[in-house]
N, C-alpha and C. Protein backbone atom coordinates (compact mmCIF):
# COMPACT_ATOMS: atom_id res chain seq x y z
N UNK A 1 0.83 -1.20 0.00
CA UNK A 1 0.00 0.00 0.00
C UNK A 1 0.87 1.25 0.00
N UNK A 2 0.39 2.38 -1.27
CA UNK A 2 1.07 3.45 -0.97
C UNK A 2 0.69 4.56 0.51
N UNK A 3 1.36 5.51 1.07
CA UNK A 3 1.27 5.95 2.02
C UNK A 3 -0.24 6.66 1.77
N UNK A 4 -0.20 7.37 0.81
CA UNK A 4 -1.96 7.68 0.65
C UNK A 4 -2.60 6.95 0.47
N UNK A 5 -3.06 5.65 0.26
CA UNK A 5 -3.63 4.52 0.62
C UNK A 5 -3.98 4.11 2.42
N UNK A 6 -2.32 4.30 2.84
CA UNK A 6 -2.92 3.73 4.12
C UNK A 6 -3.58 5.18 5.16
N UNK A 7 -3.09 6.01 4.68
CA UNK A 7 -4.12 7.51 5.42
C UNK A 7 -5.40 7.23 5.19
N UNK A 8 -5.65 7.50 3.43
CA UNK A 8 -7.24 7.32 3.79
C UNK A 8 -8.20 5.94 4.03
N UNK A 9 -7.19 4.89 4.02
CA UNK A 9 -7.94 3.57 4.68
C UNK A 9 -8.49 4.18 6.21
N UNK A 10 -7.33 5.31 6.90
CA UNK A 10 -7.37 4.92 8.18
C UNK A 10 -8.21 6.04 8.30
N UNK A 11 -8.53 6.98 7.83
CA UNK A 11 -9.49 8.00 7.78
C UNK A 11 -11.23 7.06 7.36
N UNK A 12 -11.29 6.26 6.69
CA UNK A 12 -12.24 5.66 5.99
C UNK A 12 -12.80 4.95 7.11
N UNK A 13 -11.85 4.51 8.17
CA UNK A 13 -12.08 3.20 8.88
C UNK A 13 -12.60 3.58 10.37
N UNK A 14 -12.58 5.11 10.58
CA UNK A 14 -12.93 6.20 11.74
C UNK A 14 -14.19 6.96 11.34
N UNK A 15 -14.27 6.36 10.02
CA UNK A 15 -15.45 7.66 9.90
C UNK A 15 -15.61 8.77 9.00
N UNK A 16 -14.36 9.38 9.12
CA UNK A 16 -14.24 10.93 8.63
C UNK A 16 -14.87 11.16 7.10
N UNK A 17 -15.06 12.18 7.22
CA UNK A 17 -15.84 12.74 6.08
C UNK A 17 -15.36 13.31 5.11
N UNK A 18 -15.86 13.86 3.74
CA UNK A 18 -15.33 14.47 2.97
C UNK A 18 -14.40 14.08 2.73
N UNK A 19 -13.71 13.25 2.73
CA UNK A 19 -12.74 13.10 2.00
C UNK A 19 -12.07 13.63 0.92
N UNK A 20 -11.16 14.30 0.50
CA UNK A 20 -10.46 14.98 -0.61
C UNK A 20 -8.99 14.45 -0.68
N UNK A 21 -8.31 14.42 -1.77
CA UNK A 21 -6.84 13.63 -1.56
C UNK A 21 -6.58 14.83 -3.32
N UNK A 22 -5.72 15.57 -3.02
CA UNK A 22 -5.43 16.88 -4.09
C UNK A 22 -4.03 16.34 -4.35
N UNK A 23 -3.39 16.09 -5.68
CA UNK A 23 -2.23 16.09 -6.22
C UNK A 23 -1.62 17.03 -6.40
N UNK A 24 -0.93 17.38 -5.92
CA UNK A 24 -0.15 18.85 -5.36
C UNK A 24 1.33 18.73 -5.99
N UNK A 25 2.01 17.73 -7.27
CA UNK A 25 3.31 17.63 -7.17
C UNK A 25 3.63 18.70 -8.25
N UNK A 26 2.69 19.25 -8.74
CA UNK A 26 3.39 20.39 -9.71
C UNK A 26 2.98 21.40 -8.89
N UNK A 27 2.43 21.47 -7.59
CA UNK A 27 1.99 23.19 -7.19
C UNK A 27 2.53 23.07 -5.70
N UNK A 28 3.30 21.86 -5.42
CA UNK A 28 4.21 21.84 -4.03
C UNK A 28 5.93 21.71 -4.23
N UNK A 29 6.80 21.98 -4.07
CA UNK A 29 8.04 21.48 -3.89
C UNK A 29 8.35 20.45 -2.39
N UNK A 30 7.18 20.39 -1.64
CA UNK A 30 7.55 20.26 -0.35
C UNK A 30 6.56 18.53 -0.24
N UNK A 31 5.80 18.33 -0.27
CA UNK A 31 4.75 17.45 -0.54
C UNK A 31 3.90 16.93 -1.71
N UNK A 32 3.83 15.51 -2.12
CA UNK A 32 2.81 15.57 -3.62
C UNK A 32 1.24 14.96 -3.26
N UNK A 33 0.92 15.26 -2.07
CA UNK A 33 -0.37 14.81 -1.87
C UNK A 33 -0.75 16.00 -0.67
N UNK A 34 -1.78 16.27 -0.93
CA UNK A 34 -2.66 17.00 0.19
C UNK A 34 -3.87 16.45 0.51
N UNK A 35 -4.13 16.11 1.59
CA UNK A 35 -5.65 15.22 2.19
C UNK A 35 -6.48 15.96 2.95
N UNK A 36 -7.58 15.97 2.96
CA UNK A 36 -8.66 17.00 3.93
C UNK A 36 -9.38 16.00 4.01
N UNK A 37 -10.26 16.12 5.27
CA UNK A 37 -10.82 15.37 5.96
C UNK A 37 -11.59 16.07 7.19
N UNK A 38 -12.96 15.80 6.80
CA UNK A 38 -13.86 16.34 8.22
C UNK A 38 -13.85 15.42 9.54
N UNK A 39 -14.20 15.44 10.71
CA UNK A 39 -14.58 14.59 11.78
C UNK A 39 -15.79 15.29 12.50
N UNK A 40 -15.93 14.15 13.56
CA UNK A 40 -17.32 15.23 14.04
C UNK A 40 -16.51 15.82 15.40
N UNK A 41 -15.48 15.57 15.95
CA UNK A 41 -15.60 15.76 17.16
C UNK A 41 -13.95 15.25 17.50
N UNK A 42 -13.27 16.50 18.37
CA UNK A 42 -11.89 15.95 18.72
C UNK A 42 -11.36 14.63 18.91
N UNK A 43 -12.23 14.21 19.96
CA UNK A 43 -11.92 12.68 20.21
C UNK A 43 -11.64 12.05 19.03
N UNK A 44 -13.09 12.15 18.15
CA UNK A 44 -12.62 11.25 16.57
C UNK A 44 -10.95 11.86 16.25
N UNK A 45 -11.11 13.17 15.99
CA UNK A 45 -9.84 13.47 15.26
C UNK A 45 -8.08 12.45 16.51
N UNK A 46 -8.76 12.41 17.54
CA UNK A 46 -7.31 11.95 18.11
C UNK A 46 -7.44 10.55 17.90
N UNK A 47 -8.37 10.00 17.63
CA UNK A 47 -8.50 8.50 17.14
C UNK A 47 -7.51 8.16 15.83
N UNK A 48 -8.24 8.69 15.34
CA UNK A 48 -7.81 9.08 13.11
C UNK A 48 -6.25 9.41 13.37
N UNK A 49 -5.42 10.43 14.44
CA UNK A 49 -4.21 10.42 14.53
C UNK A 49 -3.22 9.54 15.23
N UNK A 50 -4.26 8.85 16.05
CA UNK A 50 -3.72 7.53 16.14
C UNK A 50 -3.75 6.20 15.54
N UNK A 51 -4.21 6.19 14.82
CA UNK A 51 -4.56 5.53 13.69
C UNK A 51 -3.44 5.73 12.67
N UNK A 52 -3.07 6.74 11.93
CA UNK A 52 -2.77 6.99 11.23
C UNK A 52 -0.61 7.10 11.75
N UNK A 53 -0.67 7.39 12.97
CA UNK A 53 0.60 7.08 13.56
C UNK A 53 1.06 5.56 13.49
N UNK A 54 0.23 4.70 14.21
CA UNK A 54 0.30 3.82 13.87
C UNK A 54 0.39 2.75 12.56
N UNK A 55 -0.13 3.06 11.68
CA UNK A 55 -0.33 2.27 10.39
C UNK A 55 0.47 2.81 10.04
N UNK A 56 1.35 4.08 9.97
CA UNK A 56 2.54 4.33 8.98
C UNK A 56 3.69 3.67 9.67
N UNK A 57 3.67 3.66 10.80
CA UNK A 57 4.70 2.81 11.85
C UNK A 57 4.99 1.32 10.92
N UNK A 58 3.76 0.92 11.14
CA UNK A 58 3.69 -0.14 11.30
C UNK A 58 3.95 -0.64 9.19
N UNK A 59 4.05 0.19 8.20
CA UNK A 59 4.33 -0.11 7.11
C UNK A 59 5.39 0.28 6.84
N UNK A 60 6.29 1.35 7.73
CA UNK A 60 7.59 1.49 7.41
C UNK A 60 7.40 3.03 6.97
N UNK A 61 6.72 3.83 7.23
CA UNK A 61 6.40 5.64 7.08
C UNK A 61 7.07 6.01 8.18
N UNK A 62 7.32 7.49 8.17
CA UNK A 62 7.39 8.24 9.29
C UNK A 62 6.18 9.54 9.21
N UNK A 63 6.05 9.34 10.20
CA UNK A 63 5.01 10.88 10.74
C UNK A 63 6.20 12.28 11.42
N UNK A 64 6.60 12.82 10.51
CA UNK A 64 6.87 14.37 10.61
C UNK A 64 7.02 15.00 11.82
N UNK A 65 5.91 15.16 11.74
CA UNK A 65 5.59 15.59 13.06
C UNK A 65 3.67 15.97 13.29
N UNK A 66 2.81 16.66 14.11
CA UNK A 66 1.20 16.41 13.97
C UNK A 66 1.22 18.24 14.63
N UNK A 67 0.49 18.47 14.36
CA UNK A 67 0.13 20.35 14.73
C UNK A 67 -1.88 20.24 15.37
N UNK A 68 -1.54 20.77 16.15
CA UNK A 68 -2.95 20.95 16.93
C UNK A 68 -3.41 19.59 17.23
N UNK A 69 -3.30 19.12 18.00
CA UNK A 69 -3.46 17.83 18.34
C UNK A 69 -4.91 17.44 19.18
N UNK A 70 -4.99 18.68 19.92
CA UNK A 70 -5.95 19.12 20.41
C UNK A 70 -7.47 20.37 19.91
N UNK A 71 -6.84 20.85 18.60
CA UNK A 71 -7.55 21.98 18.33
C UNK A 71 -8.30 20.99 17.07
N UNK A 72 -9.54 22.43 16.43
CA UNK A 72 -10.56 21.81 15.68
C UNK A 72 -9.61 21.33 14.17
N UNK A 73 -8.24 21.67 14.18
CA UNK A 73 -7.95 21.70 12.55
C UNK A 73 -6.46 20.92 13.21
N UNK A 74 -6.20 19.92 12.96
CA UNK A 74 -4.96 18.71 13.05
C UNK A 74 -4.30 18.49 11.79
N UNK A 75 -3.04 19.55 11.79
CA UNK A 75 -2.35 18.99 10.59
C UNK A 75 -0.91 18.07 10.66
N UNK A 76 -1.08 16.77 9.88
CA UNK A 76 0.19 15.70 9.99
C UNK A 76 0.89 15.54 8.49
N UNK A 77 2.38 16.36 8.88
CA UNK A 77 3.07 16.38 8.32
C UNK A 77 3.99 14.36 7.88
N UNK A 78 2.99 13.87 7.15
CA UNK A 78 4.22 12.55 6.59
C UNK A 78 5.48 12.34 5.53
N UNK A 79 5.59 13.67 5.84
CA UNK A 79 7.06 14.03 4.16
C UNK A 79 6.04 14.45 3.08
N UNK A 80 5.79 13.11 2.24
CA UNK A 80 5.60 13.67 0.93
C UNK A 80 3.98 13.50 0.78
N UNK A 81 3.37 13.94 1.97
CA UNK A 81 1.95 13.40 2.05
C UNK A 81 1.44 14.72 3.57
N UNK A 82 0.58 15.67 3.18
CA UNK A 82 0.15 16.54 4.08
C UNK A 82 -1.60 16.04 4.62
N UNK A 83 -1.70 15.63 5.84
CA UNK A 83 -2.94 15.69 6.03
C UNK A 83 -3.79 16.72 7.02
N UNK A 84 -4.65 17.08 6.63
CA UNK A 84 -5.59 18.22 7.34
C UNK A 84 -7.11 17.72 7.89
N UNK A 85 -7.04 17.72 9.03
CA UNK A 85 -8.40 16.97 9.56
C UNK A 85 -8.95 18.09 10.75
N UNK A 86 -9.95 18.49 10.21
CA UNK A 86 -11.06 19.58 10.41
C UNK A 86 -12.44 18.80 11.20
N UNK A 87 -12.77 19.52 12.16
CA UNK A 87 -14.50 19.32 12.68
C UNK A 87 -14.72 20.27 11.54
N UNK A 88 -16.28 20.20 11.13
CA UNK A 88 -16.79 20.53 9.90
C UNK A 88 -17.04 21.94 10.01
N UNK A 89 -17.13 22.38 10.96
CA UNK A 89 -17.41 24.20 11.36
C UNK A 89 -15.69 25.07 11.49
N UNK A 90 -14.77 23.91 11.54
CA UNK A 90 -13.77 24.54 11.42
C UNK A 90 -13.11 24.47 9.91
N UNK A 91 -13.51 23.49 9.38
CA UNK A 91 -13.43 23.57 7.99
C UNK A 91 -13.97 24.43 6.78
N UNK A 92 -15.16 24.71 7.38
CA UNK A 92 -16.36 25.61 6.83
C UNK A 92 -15.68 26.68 7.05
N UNK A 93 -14.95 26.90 7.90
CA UNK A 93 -14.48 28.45 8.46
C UNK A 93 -13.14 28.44 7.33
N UNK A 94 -12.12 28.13 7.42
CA UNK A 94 -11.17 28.36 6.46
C UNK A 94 -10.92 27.60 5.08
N UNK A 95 -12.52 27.01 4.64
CA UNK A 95 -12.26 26.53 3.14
C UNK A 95 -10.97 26.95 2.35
N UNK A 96 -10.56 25.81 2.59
CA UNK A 96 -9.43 25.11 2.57
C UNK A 96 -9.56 24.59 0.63
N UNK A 97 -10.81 24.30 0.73
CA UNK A 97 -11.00 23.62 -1.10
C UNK A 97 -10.81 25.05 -1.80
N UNK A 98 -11.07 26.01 -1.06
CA UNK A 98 -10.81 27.31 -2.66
C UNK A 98 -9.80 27.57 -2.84
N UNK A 99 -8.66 27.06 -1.82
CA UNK A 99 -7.09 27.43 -2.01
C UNK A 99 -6.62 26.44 -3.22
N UNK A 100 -6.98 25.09 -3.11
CA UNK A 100 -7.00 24.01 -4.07
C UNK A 100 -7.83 23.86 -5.10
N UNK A 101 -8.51 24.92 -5.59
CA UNK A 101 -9.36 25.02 -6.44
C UNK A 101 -8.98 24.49 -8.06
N UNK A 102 -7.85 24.65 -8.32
CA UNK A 102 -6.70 24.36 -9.82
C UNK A 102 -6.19 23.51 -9.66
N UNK A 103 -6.53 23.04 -8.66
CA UNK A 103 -5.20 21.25 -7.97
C UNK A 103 -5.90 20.32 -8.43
N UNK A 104 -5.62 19.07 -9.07
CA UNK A 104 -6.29 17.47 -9.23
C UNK A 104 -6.32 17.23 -8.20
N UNK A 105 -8.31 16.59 -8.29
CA UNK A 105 -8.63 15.70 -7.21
C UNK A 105 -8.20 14.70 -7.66
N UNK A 106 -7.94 13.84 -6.85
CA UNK A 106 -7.28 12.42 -6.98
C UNK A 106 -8.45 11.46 -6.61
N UNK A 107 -8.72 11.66 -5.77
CA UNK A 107 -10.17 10.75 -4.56
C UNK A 107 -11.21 11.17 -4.00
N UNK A 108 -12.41 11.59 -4.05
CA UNK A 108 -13.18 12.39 -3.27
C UNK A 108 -13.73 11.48 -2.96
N UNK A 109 -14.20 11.00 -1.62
CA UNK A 109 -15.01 10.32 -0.62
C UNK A 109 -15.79 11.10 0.13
């Protein structure tokens, strides 16, 4: 499994919503995947980041490092793979899709 494979298995397998997976390798130097993802509720989101710590562990990934761990918007840096996991009112708040508006969707769930 590629590393965006096992994110949004593990996003898929919690729940989360919206799903988006944006091919970013001609409009990033830094990352070639960008992932968004709604939850309903922190707890979910610390589930989904444990989840997602784990399964890259466990296939041979590293996790970066994770930003707001606690807040409505959790972003996990995996190298060449950015994920963004939003409660849906915090997502709604900084639409995040109009910045990616010219980017290939790859996956929408």
């Amino acid at each position: 499994m590629s590393l965006e494979e096992i994110i949004v298995d593990c996003l898929e397998k919690v729940s989360a919503k919206d799903i988006l997976v944006y091919d970013t390798k001609e409009r990033s130097p830094f990352y070639d995947e960008m992932i968004l993802a709604s939850v309903d509720s922190n707890r979910q989101a610390s589930s989904v980041i444990a989840y997602i710590e784990d399964e890259c562990a466990k296939n041979g990934f590293d996790v970066r490092s994770i930003e707001g761990r606690e807040s409505a918007w959790v972003l996990i840096d995996c190298h060449s793979v950015i994920v963004s996991i939003f409660t849906k009112e915090e997502r709604e708040h900084f639409a995040i899709e109009k910045i990616y508006m010219d980017v290939p969707v790859k996956k929408v769930n």
